[in-house]
PDB file of N, CA and C in Angstrom:
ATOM      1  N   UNK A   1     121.148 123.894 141.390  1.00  0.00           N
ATOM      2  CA  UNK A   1     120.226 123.750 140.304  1.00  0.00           C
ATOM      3  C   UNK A   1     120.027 125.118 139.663  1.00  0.00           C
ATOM      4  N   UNK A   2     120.205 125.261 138.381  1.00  0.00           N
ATOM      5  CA  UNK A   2     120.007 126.318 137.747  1.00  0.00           C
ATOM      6  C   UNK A   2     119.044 126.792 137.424  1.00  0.00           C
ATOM      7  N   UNK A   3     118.754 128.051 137.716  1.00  0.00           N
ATOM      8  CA  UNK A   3     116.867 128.616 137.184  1.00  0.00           C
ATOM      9  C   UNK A   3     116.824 128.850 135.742  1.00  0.00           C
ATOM     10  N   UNK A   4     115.449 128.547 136.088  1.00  0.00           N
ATOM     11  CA  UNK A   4     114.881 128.034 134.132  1.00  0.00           C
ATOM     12  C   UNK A   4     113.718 129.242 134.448  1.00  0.00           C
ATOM     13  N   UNK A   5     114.071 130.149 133.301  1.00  0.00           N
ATOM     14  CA  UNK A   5     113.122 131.109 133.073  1.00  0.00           C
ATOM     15  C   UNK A   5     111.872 130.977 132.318  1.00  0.00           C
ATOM     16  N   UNK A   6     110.308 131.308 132.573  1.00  0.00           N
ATOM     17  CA  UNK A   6     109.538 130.892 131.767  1.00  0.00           C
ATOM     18  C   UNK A   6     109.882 130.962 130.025  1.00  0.00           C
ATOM     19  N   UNK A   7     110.471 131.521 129.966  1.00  0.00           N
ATOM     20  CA  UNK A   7     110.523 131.957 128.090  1.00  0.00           C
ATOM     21  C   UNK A   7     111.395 130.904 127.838  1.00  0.00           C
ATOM     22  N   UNK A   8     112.773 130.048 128.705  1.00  0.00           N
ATOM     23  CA  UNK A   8     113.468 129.118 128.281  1.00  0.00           C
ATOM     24  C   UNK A   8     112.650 127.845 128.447  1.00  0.00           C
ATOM     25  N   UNK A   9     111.766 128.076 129.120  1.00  0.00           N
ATOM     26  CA  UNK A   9     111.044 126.395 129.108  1.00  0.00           C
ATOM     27  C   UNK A   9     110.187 126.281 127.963  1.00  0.00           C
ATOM     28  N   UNK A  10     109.743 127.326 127.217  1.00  0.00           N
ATOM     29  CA  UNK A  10     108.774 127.357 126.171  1.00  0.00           C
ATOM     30  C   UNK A  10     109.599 127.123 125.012  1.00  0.00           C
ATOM     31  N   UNK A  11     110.768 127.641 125.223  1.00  0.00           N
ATOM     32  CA  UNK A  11     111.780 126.976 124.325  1.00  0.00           C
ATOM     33  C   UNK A  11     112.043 126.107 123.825  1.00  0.00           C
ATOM     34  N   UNK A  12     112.572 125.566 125.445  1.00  0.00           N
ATOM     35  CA  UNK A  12     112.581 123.769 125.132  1.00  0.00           C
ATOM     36  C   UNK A  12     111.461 123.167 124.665  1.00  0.00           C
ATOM     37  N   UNK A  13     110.499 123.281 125.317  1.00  0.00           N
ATOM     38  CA  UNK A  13     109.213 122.616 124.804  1.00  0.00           C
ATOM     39  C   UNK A  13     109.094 122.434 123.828  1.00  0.00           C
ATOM     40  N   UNK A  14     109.048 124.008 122.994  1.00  0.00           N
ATOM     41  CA  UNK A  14     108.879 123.779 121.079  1.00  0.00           C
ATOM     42  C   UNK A  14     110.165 123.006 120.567  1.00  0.00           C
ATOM     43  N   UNK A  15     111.425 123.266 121.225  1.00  0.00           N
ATOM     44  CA  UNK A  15     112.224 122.132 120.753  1.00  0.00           C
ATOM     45  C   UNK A  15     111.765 120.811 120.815  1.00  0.00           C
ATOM     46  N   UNK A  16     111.560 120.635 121.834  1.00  0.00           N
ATOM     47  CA  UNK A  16     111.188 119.105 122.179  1.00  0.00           C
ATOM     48  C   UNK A  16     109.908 118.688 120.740  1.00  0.00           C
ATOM     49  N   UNK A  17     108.736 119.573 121.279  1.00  0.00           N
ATOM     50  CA  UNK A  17     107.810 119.456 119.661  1.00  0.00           C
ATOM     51  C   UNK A  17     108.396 119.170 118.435  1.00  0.00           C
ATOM     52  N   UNK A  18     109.049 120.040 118.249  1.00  0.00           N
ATOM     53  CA  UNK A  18     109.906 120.369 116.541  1.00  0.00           C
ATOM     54  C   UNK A  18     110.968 119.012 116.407  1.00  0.00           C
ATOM     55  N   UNK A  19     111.551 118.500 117.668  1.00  0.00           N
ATOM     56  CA  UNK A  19     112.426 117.052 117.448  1.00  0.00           C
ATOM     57  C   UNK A  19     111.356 116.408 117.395  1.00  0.00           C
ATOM     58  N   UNK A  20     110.561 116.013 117.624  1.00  0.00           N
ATOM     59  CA  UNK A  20     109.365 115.071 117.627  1.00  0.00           C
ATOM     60  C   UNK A  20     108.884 114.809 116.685  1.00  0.00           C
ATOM     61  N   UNK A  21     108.299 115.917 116.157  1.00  0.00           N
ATOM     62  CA  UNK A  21     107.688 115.999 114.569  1.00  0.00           C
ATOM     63  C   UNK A  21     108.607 115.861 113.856  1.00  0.00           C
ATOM     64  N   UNK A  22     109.334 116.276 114.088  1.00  0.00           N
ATOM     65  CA  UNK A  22     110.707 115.752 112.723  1.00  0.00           C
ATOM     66  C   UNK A  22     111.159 114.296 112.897  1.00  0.00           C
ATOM     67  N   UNK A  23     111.361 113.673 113.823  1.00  0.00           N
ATOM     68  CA  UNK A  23     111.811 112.381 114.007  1.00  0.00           C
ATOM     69  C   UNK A  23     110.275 111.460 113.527  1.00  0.00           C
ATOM     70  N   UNK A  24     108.941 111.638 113.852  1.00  0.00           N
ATOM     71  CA  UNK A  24     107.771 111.266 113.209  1.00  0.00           C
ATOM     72  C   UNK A  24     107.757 111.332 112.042  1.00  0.00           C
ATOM     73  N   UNK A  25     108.230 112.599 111.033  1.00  0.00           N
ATOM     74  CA  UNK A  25     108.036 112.480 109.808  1.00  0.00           C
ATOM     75  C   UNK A  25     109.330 111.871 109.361  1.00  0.00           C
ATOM     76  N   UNK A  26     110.076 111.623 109.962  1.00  0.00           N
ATOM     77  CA  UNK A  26     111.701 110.903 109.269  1.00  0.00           C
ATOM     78  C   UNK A  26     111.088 109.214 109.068  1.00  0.00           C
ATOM     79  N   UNK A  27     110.457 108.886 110.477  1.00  0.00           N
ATOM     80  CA  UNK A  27     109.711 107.751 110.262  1.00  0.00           C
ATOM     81  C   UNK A  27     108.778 107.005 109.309  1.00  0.00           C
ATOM     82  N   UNK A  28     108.029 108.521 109.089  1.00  0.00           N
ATOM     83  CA  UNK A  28     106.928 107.985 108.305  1.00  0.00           C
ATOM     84  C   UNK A  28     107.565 107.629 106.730  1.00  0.00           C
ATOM     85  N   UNK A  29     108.541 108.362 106.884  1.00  0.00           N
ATOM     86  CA  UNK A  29     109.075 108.292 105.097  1.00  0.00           C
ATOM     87  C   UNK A  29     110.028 107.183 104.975  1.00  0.00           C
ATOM     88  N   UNK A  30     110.576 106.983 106.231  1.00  0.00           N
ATOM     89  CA  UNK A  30     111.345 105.654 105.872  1.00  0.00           C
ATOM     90  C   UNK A  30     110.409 104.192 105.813  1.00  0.00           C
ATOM     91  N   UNK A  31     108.982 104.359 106.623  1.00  0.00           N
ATOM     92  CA  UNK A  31     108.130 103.238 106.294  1.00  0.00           C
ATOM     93  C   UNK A  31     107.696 103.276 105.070  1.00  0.00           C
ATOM     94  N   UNK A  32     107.260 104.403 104.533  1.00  0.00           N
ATOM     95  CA  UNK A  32     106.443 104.436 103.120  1.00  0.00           C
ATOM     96  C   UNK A  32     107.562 103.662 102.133  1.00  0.00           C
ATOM     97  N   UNK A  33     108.729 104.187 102.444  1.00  0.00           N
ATOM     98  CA  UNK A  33     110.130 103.234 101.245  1.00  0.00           C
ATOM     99  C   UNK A  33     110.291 101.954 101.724  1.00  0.00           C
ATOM    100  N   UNK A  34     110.254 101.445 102.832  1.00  0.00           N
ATOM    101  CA  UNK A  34     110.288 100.429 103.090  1.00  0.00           C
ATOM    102  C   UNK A  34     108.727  99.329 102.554  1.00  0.00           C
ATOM    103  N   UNK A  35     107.754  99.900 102.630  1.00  0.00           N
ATOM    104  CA  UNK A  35     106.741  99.233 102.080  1.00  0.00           C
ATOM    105  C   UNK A  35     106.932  99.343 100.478  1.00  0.00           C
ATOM    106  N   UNK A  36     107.401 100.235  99.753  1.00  0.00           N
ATOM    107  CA  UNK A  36     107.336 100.505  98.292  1.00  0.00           C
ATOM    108  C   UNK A  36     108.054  99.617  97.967  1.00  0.00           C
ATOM    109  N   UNK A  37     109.390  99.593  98.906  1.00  0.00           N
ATOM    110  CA  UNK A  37     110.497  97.883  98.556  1.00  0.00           C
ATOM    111  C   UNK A  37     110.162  96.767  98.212  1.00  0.00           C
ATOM    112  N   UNK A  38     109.175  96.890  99.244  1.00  0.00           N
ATOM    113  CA  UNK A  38     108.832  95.204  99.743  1.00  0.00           C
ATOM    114  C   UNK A  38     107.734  95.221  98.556  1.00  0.00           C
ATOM    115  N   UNK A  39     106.960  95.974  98.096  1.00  0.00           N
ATOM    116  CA  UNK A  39     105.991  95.649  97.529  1.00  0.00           C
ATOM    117  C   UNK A  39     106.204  95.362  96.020  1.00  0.00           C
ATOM    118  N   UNK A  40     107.733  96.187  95.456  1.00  0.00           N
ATOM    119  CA  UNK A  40     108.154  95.704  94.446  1.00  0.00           C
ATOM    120  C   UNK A  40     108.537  94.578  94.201  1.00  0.00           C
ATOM    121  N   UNK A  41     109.405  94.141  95.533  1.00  0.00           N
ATOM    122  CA  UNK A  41     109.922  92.658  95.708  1.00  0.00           C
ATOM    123  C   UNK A  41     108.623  91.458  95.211  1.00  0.00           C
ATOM    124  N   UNK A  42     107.903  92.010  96.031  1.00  0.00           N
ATOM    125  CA  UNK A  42     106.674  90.617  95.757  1.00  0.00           C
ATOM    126  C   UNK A  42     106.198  90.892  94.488  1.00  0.00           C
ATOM    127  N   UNK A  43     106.134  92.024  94.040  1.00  0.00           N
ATOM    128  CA  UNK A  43     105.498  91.991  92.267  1.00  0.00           C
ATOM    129  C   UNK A  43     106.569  91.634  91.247  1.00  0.00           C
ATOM    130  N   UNK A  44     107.519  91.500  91.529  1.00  0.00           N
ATOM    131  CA  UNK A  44     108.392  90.636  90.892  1.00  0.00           C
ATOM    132  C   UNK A  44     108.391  89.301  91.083  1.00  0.00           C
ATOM    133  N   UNK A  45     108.554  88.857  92.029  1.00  0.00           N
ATOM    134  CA  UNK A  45     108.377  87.498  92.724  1.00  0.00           C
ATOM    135  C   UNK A  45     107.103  86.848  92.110  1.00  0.00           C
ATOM    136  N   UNK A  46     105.969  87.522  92.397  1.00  0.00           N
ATOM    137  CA  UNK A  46     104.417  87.041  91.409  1.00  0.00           C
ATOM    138  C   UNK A  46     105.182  86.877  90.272  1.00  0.00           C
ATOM    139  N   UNK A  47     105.352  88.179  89.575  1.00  0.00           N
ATOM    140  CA  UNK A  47     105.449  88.159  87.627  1.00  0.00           C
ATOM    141  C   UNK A  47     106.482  87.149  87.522  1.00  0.00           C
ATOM    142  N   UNK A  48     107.739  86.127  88.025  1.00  0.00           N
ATOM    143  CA  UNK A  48     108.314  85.345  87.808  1.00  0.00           C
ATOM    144  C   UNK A  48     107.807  83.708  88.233  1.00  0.00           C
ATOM    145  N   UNK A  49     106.658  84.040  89.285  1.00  0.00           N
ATOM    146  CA  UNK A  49     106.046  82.665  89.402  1.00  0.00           C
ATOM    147  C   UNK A  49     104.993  82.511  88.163  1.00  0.00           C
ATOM    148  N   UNK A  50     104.361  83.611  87.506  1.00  0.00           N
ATOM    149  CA  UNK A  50     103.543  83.545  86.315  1.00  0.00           C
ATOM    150  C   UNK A  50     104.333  83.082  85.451  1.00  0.00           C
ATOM    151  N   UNK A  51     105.353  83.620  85.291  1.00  0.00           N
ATOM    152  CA  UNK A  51     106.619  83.693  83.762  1.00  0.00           C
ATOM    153  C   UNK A  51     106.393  81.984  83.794  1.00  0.00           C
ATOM    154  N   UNK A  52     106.738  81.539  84.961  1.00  0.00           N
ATOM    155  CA  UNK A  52     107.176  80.377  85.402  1.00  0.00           C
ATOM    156  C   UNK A  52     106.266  79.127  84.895  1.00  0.00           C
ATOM    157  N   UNK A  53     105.209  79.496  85.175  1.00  0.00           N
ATOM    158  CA  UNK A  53     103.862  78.728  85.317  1.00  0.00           C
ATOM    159  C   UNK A  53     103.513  78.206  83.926  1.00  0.00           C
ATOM    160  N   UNK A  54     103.421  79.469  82.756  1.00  0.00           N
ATOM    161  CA  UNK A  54     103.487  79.952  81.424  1.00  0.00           C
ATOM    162  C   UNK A  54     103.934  78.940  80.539  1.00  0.00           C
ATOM    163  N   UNK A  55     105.286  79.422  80.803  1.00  0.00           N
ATOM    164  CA  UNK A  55     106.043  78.402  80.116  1.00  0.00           C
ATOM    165  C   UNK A  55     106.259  76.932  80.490  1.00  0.00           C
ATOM    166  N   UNK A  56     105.803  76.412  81.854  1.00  0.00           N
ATOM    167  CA  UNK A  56     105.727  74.982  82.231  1.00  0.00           C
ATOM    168  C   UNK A  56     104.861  74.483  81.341  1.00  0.00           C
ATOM    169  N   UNK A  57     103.566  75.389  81.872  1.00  0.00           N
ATOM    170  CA  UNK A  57     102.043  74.920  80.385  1.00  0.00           C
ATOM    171  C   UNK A  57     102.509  74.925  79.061  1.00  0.00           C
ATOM    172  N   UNK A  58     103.252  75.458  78.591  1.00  0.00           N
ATOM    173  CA  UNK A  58     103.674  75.576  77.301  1.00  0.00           C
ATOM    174  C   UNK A  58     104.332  74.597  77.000  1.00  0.00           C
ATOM    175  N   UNK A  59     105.159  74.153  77.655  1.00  0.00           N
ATOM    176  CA  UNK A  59     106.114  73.175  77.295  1.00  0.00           C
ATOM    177  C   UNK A  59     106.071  71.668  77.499  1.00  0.00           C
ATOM    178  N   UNK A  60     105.269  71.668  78.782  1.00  0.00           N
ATOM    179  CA  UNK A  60     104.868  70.259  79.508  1.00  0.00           C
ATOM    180  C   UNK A  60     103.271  70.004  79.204  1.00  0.00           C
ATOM    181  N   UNK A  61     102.849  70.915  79.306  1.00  0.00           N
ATOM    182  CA  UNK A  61     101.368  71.154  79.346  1.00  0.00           C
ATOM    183  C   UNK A  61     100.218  70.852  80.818  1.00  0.00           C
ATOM    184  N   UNK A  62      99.040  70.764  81.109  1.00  0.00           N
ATOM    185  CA  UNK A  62      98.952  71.218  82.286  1.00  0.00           C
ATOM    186  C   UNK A  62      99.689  70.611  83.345  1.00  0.00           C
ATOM    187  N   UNK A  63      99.617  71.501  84.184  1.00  0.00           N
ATOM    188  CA  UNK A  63     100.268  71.246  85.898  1.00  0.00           C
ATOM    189  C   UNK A  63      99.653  70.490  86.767  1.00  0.00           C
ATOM    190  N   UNK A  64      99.936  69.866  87.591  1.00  0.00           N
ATOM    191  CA  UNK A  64     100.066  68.913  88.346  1.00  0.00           C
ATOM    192  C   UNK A  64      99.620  70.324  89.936  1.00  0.00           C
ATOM    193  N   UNK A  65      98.351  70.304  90.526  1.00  0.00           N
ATOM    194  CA  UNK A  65      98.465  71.342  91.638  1.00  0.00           C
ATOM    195  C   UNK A  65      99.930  71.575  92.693  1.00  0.00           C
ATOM    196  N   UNK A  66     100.376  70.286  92.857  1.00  0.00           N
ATOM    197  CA  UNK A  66     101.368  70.392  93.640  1.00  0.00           C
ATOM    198  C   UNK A  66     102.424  70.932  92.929  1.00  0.00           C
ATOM    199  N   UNK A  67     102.641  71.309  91.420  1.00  0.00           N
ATOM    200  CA  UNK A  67     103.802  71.859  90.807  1.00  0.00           C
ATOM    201  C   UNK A  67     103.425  73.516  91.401  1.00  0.00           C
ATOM    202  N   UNK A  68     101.661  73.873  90.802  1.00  0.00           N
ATOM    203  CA  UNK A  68     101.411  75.191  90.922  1.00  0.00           C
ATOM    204  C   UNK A  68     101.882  75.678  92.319  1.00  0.00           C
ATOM    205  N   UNK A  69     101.554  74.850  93.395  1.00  0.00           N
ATOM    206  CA  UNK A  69     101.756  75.325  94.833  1.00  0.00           C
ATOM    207  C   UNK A  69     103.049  75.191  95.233  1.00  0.00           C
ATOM    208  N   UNK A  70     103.693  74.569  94.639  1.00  0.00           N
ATOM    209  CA  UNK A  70     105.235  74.483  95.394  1.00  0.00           C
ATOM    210  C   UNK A  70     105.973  75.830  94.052  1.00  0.00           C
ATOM    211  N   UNK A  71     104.915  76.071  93.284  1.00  0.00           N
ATOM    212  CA  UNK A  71     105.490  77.719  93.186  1.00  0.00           C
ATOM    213  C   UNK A  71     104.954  78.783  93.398  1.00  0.00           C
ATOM    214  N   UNK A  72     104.163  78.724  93.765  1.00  0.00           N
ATOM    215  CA  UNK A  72     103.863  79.670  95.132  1.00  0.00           C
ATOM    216  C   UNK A  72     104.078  79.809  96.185  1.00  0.00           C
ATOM    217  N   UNK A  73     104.949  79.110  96.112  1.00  0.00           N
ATOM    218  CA  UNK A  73     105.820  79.208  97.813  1.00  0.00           C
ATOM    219  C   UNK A  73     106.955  78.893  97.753  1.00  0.00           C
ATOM    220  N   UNK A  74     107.390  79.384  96.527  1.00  0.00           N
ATOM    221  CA  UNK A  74     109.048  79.281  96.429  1.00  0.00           C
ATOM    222  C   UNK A  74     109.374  80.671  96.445  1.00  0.00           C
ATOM    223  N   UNK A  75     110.888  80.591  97.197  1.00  0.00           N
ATOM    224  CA  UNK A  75     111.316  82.188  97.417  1.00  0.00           C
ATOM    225  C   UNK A  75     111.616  82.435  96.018  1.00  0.00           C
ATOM    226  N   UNK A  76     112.101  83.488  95.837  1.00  0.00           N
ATOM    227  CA  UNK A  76     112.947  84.324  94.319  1.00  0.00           C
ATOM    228  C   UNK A  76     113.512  83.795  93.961  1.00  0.00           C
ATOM    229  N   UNK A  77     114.749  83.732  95.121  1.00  0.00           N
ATOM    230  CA  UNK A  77     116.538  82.866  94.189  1.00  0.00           C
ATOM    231  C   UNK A  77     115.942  81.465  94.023  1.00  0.00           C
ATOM    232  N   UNK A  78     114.854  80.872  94.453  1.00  0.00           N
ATOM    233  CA  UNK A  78     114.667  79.137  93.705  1.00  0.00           C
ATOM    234  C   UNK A  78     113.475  79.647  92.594  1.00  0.00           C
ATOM    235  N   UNK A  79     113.093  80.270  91.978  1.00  0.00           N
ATOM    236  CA  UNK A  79     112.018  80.646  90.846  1.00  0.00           C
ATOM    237  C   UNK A  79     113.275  80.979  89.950  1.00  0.00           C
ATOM    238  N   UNK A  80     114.009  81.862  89.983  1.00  0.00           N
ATOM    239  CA  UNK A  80     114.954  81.671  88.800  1.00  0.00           C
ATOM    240  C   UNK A  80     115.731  80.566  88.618  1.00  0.00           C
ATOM    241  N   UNK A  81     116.076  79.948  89.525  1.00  0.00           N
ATOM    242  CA  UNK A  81     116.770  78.876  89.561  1.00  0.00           C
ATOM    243  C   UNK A  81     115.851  77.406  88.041  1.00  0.00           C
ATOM    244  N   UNK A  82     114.636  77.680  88.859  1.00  0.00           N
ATOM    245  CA  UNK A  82     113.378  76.948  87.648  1.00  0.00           C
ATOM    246  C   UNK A  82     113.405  77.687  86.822  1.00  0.00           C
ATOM    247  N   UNK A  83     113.286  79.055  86.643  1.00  0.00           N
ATOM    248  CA  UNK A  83     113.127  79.159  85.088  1.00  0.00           C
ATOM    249  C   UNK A  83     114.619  79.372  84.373  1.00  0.00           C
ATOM    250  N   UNK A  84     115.674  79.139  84.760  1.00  0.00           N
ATOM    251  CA  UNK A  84     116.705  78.655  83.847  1.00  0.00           C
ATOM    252  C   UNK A  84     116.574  77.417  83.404  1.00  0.00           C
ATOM    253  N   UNK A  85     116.151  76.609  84.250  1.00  0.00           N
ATOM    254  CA  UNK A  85     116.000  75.174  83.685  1.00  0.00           C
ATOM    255  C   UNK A  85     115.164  74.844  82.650  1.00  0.00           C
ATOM    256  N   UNK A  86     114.380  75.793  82.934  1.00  0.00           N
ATOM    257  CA  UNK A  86     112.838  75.127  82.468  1.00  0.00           C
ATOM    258  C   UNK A  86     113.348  75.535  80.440  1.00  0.00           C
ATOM    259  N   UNK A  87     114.119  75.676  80.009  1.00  0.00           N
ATOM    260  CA  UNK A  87     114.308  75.775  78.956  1.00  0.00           C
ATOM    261  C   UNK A  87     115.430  74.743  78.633  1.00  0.00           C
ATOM    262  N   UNK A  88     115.881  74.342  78.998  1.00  0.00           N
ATOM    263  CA  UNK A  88     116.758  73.196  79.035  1.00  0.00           C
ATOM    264  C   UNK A  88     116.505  71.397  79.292  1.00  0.00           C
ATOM    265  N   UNK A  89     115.635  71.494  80.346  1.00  0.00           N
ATOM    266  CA  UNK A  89     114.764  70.497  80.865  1.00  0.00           C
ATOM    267  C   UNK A  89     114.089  69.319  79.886  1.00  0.00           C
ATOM    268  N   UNK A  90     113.949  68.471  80.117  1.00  0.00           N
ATOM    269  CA  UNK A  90     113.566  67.056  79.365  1.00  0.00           C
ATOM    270  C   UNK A  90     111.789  67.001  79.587  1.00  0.00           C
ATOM    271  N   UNK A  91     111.871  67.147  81.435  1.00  0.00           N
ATOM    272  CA  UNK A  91     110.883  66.899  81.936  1.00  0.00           C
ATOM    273  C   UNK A  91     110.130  68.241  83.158  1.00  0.00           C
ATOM    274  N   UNK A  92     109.200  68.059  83.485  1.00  0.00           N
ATOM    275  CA  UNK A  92     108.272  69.074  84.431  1.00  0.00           C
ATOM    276  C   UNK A  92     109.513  68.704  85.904  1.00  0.00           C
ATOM    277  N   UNK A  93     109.872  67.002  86.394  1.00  0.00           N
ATOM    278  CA  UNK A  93     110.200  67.092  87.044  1.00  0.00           C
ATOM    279  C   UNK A  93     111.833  67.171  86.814  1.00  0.00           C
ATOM    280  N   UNK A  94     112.741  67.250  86.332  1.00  0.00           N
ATOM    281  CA  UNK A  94     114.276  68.033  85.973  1.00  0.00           C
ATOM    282  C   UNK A  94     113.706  69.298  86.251  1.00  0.00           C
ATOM    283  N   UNK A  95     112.840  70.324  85.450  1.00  0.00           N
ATOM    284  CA  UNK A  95     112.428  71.723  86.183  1.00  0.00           C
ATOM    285  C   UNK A  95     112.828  71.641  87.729  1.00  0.00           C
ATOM    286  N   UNK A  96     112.612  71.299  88.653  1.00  0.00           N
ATOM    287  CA  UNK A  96     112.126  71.047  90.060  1.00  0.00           C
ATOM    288  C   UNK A  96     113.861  70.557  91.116  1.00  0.00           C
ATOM    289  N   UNK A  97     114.087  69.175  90.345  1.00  0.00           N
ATOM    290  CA  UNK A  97     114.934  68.329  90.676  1.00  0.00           C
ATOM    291  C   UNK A  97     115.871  68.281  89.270  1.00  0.00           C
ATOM    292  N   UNK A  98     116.890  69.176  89.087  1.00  0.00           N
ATOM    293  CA  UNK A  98     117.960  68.791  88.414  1.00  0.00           C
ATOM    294  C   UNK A  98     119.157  68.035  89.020  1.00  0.00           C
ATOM    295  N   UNK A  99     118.958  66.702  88.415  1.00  0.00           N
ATOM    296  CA  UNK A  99     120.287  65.908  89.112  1.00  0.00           C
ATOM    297  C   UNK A  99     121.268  66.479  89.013  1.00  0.00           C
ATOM    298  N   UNK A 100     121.387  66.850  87.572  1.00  0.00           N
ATOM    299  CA  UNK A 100     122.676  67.270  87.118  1.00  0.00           C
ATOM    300  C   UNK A 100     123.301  68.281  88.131  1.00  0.00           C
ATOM    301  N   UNK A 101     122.744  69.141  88.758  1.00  0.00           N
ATOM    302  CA  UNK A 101     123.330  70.198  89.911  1.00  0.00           C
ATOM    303  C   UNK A 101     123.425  69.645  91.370  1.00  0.00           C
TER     304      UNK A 101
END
């Protein structure tokens, strides 16, 4: 076993510190981007269930609660999926249920 001199253990130590804190702050910055992601994701996701909503009222006129709630709980790729339709569409329910696809 090799001798470890006091001045090399204080060494390591602050190494050990200095990897620590650096691997903590590598962390913290990859959570902060990871929340900024996600948080864009859902403010898009809202502003396309509004877009959505908008133009249903506009076109159909009011909603039916179960239209409002089954878009609020639709992921992304099925909200665009409705608002391509929804300009094409006959009816509130073709929006929803296009046979044609």
């Amino acid at each position: 076993m090799a001798y470890v001199s006091s001045v090399e253990r204080i060494g390591i130590e602050k190494g050990r510190q200095l990897g620590w804190q650096e691997g903590q702050q590598e962390g913290v910055q990859q959570g902060i981007q990871q929340g900024v992601q996600q948080g864009m994701q859902q403010g898009v996701q809202q502003g396309e269930a509004l877009a959505l909503q908008k133009l249903l009222v506009r076109r159909f006129g009011a909603l039916p609660a179960s239209a409002v709630e089954q878009i609020a709980n639709a992921r992304a790729e099925l909200l665009e999926v409705w608002l391509d339709r929804v300009l094409d569409a006959a009816s509130l329910e073709e929006v929803f249920f296009d046979a044609r696809h």
